[in-house]
C-alpha atoms as a PDB file:
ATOM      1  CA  UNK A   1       4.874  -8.120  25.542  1.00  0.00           C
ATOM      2  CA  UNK A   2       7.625 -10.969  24.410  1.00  0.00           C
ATOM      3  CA  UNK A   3       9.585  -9.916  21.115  1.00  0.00           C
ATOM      4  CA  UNK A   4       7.827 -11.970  19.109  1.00  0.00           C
ATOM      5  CA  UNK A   5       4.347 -10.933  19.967  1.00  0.00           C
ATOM      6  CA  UNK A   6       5.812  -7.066  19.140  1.00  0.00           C
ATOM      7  CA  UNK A   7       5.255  -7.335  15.247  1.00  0.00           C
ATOM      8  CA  UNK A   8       1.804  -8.419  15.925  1.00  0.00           C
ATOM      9  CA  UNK A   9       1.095  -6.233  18.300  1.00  0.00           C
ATOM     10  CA  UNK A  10       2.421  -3.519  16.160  1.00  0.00           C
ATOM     11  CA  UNK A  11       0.209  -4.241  12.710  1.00  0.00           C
ATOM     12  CA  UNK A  12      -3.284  -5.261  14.867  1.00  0.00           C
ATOM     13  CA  UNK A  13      -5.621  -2.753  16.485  1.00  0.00           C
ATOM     14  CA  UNK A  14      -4.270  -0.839  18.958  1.00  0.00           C
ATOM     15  CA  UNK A  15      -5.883  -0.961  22.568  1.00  0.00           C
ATOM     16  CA  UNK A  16      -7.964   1.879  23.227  1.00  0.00           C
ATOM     17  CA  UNK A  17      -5.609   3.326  26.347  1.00  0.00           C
ATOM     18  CA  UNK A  18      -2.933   3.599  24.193  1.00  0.00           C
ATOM     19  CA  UNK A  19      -1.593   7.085  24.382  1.00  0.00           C
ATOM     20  CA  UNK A  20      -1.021   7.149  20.776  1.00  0.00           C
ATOM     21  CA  UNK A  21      -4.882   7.677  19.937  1.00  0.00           C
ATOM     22  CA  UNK A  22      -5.638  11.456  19.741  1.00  0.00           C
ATOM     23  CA  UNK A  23      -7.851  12.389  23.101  1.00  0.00           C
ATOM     24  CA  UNK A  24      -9.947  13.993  20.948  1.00  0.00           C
ATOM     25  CA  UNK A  25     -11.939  11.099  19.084  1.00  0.00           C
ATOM     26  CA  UNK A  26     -14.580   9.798  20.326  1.00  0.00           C
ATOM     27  CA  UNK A  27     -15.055   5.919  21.884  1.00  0.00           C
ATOM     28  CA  UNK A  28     -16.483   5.087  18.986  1.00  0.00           C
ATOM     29  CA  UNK A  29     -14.160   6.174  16.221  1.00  0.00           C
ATOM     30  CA  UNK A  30     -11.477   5.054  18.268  1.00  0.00           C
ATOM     31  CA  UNK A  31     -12.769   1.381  18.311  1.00  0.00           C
ATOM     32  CA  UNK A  32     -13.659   1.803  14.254  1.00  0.00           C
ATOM     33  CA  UNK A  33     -10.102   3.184  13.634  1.00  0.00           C
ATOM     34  CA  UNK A  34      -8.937   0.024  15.402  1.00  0.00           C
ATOM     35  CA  UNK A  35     -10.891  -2.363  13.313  1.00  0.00           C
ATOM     36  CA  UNK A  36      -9.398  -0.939  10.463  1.00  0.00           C
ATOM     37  CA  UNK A  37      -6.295  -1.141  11.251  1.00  0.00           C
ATOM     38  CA  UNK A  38      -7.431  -4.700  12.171  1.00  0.00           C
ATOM     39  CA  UNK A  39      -8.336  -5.450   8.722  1.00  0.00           C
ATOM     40  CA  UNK A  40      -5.747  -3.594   6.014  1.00  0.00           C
ATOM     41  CA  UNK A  41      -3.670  -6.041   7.251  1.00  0.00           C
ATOM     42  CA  UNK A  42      -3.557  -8.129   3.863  1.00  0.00           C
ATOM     43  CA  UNK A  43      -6.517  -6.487   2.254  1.00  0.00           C
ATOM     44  CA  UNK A  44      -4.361  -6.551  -0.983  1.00  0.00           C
ATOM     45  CA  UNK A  45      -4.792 -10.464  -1.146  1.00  0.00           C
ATOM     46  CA  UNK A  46      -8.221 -10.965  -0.313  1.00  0.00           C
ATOM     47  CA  UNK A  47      -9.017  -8.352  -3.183  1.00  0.00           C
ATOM     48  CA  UNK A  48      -6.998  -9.997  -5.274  1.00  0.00           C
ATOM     49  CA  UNK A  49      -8.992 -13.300  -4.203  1.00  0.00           C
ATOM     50  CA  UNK A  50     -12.164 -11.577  -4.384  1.00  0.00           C
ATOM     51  CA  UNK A  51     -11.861 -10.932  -7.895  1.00  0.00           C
ATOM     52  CA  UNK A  52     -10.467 -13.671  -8.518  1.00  0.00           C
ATOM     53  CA  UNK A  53     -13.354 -15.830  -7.091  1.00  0.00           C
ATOM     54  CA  UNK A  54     -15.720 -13.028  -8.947  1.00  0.00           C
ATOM     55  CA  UNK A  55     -14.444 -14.356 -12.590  1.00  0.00           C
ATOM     56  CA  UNK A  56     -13.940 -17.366 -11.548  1.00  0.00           C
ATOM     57  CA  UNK A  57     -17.622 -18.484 -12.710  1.00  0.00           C
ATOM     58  CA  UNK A  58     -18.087 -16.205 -15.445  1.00  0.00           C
ATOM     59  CA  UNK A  59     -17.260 -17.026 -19.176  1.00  0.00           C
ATOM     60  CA  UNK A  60     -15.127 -15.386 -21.303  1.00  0.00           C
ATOM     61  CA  UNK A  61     -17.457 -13.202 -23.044  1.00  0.00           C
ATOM     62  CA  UNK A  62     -18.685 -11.942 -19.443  1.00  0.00           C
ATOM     63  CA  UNK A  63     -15.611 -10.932 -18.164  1.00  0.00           C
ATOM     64  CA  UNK A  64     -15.594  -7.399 -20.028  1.00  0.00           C
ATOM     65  CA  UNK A  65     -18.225  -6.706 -19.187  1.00  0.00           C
ATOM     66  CA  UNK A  66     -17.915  -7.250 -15.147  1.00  0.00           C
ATOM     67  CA  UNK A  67     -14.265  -5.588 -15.225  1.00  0.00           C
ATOM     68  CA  UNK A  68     -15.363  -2.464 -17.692  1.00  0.00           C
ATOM     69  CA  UNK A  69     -17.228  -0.436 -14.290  1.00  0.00           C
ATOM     70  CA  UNK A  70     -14.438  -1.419 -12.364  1.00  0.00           C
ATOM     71  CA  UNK A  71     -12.154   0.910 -14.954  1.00  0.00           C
ATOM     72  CA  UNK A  72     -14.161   3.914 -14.470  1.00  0.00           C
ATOM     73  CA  UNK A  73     -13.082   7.072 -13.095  1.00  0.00           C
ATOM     74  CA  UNK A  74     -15.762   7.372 -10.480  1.00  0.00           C
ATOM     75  CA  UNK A  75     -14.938   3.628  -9.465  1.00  0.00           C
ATOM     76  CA  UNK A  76     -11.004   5.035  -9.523  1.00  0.00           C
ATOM     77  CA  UNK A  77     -11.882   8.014  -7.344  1.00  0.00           C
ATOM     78  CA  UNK A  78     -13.977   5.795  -4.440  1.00  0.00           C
ATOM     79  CA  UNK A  79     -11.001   3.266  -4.196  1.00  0.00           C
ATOM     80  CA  UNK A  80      -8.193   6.194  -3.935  1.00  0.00           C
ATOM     81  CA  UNK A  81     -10.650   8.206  -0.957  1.00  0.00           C
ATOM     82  CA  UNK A  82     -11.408   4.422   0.969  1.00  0.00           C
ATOM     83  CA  UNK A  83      -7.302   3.880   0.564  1.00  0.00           C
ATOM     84  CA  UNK A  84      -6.418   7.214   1.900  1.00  0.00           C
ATOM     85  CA  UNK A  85      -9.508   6.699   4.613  1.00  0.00           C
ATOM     86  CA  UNK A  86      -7.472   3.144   5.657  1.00  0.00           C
ATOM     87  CA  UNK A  87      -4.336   5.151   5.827  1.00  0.00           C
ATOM     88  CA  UNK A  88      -5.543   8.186   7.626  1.00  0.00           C
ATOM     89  CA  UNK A  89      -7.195   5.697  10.240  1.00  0.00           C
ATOM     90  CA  UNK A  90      -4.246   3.716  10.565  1.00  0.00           C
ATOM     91  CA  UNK A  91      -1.411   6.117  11.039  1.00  0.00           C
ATOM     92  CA  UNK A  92      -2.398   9.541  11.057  1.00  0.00           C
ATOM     93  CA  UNK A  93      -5.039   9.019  13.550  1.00  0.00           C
ATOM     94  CA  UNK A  94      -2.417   7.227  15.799  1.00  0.00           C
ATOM     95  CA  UNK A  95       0.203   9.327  15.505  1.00  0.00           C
ATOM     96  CA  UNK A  96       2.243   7.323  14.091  1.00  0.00           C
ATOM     97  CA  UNK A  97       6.036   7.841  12.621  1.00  0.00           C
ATOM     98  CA  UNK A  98       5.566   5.225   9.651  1.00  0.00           C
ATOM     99  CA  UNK A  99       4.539   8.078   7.540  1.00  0.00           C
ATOM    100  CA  UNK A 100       7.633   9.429   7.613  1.00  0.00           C
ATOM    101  CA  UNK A 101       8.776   6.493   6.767  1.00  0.00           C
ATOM    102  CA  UNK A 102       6.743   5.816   3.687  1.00  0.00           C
ATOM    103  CA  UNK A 103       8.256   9.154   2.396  1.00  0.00           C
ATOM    104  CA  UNK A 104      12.071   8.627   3.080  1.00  0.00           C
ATOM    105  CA  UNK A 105      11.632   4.906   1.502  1.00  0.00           C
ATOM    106  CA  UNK A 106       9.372   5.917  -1.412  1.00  0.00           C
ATOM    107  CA  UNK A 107      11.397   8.766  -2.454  1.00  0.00           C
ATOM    108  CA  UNK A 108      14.732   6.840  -2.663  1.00  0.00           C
ATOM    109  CA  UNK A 109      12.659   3.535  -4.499  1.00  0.00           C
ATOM    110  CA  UNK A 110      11.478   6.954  -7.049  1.00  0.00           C
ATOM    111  CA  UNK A 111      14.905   8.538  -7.122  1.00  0.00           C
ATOM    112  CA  UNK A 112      16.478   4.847  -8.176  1.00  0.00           C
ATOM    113  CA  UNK A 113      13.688   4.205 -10.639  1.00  0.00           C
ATOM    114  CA  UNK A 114      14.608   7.942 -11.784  1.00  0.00           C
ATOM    115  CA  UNK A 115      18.659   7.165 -12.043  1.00  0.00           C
ATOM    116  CA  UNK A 116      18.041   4.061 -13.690  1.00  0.00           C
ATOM    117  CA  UNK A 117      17.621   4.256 -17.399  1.00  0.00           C
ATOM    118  CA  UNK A 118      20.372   7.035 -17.533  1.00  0.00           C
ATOM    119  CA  UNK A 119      22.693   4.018 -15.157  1.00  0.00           C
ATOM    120  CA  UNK A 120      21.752   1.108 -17.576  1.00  0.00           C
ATOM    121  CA  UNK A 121      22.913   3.333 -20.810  1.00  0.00           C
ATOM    122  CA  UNK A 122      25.863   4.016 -19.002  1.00  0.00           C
ATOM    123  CA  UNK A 123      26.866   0.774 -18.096  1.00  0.00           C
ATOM    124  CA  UNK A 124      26.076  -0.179 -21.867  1.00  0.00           C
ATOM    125  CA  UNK A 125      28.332   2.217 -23.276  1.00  0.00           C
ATOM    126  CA  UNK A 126      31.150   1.033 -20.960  1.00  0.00           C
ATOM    127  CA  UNK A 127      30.095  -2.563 -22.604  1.00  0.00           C
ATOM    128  CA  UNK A 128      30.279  -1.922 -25.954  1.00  0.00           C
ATOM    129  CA  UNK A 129      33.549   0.466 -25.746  1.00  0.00           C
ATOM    130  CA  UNK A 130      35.181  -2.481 -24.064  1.00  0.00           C
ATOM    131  CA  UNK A 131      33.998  -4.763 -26.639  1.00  0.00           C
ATOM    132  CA  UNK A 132      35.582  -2.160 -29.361  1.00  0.00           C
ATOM    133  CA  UNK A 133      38.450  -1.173 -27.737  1.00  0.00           C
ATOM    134  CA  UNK A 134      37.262   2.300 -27.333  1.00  0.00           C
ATOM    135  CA  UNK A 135      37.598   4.410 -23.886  1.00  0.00           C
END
């Protein structure tokens, strides 16, 4: 596999010899697993396009009502269990270390977003004493 085939390699399906699969699926949701994996890749755009395309022909006065089920909690719920289905069949099922990952990145992107209001009045107070000649 060349170097540049490796990212691809690494975000398509997975072949089913790969050692990474768990022994203990079977053929067949091994080779479902790997179409998902197949298709999350960029699932965030075609939904956006999807509902896009969806308004796209309605009027104004129709749009409420087609986006008003999509704001239920029961439409909320089915979304979050397909997401974490997508997820579980992508890396759990594969064993793989991005996981980890996804923690050890999220939690410092949530500790910054944490730190930051208390940072920003900081760095205004240092503004505005050194405007007034305070300390």
């Amino acid at each position: 596999m060349s170097p540049s085939n490796s990212f691809l390699y690494k975000h398509t399906q997975l072949p089913v010899s790969d050692p990474r699969i768990s022994p203990k699926l079977s053929q067949s949701e091994i080779e479902s697993g790997a179409r998902v994996r197949a298709n999350v890749i960029g699932r965030g755009k075609m939904a956006m396009r999807r509902f896009y395309n969806e308004i796209k022909g309605l009027k104004v006065k129709e749009v409420p009502d087609h986006v008003k089920p999509m704001l239920s909690l029961d439409f909320v719920k089915k979304s979050v269990q397909k997401g974490l289905d997508n997820y579980h069949a992508k890396y759990i099922q594969t064993s793989s270390v991005d996981p980890l990952l996804h923690v050890c990145f999220g939690g410092m992107v949530f500790s910054y977003l944490v730190a930051l209001p208390e940072e920003r009045r900081h760095l205004e107070h240092q503004q505005h004493a050194k405007e007034h000649g305070g300390h």
